[in-house]
C-alpha atoms as a PDB file:
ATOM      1  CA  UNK A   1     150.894  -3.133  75.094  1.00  0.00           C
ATOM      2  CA  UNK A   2     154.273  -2.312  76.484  1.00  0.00           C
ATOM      3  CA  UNK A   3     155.473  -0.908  79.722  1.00  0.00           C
ATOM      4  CA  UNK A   4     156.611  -2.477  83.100  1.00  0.00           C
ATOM      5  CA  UNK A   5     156.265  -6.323  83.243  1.00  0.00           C
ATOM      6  CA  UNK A   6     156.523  -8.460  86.203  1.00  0.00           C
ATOM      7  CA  UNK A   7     156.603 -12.308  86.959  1.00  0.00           C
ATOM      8  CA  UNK A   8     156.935 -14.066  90.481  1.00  0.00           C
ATOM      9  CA  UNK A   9     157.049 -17.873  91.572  1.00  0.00           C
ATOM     10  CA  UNK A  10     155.413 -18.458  94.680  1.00  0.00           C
ATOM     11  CA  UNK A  11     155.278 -21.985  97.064  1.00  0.00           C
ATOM     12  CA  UNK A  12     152.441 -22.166  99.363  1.00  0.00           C
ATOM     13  CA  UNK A  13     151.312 -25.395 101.367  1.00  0.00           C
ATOM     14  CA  UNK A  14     147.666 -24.153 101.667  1.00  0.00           C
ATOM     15  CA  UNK A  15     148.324 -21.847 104.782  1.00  0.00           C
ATOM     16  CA  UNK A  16     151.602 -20.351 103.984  1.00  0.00           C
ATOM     17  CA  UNK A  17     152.782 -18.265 100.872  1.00  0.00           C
ATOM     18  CA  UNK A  18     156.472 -17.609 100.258  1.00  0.00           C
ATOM     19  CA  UNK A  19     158.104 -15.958  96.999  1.00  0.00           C
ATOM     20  CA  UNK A  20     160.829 -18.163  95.377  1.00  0.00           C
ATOM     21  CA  UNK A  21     161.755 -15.299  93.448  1.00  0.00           C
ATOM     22  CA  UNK A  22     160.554 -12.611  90.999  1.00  0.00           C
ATOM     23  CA  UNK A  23     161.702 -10.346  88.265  1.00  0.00           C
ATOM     24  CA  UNK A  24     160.972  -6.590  86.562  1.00  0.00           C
ATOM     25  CA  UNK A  25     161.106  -6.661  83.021  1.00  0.00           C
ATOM     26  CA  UNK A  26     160.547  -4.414  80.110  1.00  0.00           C
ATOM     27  CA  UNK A  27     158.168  -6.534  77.824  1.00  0.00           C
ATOM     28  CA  UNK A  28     155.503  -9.371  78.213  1.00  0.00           C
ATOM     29  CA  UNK A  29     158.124 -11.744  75.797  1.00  0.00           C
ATOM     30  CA  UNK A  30     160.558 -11.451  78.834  1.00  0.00           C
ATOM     31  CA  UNK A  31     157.814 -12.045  81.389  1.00  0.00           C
ATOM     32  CA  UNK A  32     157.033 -15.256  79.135  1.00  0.00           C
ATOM     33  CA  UNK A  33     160.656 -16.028  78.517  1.00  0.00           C
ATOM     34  CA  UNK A  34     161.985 -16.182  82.301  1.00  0.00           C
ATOM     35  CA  UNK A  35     158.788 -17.807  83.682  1.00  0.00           C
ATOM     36  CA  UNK A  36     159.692 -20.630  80.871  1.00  0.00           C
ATOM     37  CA  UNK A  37     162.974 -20.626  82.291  1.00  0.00           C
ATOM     38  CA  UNK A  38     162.217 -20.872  85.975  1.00  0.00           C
ATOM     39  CA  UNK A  39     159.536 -23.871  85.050  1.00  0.00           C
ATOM     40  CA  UNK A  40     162.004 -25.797  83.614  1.00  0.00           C
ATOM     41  CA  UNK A  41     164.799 -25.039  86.101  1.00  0.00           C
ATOM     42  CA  UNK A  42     162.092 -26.464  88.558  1.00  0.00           C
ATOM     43  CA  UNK A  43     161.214 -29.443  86.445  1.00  0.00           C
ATOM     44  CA  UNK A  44     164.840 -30.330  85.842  1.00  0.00           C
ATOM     45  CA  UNK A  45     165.901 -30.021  89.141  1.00  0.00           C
ATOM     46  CA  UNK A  46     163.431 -32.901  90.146  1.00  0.00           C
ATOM     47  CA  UNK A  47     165.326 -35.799  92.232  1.00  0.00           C
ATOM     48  CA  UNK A  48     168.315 -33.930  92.076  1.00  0.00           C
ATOM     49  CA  UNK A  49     168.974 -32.819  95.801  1.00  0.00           C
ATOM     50  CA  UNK A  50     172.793 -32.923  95.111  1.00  0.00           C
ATOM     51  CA  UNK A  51     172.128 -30.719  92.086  1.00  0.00           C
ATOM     52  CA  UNK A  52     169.473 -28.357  94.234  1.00  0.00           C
ATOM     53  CA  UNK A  53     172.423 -27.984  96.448  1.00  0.00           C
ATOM     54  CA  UNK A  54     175.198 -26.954  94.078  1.00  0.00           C
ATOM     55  CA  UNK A  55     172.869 -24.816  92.309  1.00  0.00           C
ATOM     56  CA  UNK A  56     171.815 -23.233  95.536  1.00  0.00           C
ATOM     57  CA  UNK A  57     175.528 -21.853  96.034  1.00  0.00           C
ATOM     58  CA  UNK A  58     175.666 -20.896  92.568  1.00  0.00           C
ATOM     59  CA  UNK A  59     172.089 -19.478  91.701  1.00  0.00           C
ATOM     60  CA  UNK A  60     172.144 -15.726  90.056  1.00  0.00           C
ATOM     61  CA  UNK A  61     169.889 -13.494  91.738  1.00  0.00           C
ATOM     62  CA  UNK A  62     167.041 -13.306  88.760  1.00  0.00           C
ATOM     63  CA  UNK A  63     166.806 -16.717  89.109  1.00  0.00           C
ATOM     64  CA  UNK A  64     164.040 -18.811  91.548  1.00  0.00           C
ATOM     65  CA  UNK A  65     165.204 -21.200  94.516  1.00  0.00           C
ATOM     66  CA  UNK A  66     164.745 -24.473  94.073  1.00  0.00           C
ATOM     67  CA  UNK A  67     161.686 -26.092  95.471  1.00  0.00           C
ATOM     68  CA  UNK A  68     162.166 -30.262  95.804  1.00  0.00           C
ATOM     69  CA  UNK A  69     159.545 -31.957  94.728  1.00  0.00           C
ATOM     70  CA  UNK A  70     158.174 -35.528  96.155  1.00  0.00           C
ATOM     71  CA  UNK A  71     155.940 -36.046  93.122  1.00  0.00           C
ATOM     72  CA  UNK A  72     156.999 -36.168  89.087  1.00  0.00           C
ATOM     73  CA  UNK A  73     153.407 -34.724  88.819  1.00  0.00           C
ATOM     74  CA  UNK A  74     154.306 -31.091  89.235  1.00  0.00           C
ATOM     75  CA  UNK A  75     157.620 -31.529  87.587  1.00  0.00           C
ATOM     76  CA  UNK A  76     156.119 -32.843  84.596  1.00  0.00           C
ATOM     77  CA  UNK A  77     153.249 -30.658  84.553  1.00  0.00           C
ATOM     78  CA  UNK A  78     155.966 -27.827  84.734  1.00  0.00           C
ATOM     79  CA  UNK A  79     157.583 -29.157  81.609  1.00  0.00           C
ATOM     80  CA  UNK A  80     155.067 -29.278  79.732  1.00  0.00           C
ATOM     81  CA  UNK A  81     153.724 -26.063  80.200  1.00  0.00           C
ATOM     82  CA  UNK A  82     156.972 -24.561  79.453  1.00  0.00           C
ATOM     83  CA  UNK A  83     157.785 -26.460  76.284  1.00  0.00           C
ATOM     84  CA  UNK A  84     154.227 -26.696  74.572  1.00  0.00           C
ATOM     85  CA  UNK A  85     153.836 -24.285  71.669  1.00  0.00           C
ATOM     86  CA  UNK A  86     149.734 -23.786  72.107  1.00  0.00           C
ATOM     87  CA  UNK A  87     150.157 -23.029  76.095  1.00  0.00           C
ATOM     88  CA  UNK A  88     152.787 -20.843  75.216  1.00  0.00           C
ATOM     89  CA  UNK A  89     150.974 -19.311  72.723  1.00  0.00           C
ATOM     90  CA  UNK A  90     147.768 -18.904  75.575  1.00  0.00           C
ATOM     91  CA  UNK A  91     150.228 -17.169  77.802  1.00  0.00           C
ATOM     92  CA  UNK A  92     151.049 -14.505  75.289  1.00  0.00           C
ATOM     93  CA  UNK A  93     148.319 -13.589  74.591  1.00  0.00           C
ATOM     94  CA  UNK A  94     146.693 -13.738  78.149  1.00  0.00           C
ATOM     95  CA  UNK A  95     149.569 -10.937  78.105  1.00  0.00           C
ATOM     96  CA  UNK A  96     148.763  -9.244  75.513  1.00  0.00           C
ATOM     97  CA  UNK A  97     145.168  -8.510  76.427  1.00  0.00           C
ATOM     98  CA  UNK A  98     146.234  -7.156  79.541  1.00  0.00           C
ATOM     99  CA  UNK A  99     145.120 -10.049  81.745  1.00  0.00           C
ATOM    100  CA  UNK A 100     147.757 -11.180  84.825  1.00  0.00           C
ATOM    101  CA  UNK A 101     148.797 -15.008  83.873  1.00  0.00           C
ATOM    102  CA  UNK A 102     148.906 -17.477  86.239  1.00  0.00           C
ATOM    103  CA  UNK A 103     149.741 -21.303  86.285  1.00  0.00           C
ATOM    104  CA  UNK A 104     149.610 -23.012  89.293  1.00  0.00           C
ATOM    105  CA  UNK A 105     151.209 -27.311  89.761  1.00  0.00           C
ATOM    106  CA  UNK A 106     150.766 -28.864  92.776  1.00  0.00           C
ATOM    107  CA  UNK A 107     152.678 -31.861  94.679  1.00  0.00           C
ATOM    108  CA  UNK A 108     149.409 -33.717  96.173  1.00  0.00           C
ATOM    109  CA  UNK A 109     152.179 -35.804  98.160  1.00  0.00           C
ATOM    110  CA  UNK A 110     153.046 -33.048 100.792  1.00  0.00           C
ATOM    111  CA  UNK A 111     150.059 -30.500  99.895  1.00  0.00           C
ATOM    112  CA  UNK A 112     152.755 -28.001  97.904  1.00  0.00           C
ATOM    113  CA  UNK A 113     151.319 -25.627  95.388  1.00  0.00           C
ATOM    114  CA  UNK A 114     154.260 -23.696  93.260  1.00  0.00           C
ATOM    115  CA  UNK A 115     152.743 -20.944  91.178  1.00  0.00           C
ATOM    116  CA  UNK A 116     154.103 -19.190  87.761  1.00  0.00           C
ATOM    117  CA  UNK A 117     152.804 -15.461  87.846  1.00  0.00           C
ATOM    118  CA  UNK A 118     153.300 -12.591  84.821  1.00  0.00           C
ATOM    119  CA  UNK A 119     151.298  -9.144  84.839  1.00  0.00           C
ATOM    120  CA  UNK A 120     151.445  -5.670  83.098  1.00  0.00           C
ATOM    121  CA  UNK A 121     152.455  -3.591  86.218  1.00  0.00           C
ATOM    122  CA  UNK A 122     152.297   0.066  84.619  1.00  0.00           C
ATOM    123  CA  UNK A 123     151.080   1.529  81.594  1.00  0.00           C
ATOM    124  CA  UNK A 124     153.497   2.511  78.566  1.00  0.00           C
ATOM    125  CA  UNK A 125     155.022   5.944  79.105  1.00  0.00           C
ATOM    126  CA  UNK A 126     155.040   8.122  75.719  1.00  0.00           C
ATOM    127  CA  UNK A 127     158.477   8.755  74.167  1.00  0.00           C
END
């Protein structure tokens, strides 16, 4: 399946919603390959605040803002997801079959749920 791709991170604390960022790409490898990169951007950042802040001057636009976690649960859940061959593996082909993808960590400490999101926005346009 080809076409238009996109991919979002979302924070919510159970009555808000808020988009930390989101991207248009070409190909479900790219949705897969910048959600990886915003989950461990997230995970990394973890206890960091003087890193969240430098990065926060510094950020590129197709990147997500930070989001400071009170946990290691969500970071680490984060982490994993991103560097595990067989969830990776899932998500592609959750893609492939033409399903949205979602994976959701949340910070029980302070109710926040931060969401990974990739979907198949359009179908492929013939040459």
């Amino acid at each position: 399946m080809s076409g238009a791709f996109a991919a979002e991170v979302t924070v919510s604390d159970g009555r808000r919603s808020a988009s930390l960022g989101a991207v248009a790409v070409r190909n479900r490898r790219l949705v897969l390959l910048w959600l990886r990169r915003q989950a461990l951007r997230l995970a990394n950042a973890h206890g960091d605040r003087a890193a969240l802040e430098r990065e926060a001057l510094r950020l590129p636009t197709a990147d997500v803002r930070a989001v400071l976690f009170h946990g290691t649960d969500a970071p680490e859940s984060l982490r994993c997801w991103a560097t595990d061959a067989y969830r990776q593996d899932e998500a592609i082909r959750t893609l492939e079959a033409g399903l949205p993808l979602h994976f959701t960590v949340a910070d029980p400490a302070v109710g926040l749920r931060v969401t990974l999101a990739g979907w198949h926005t359009a179908p492929a346009v013939p040459p």
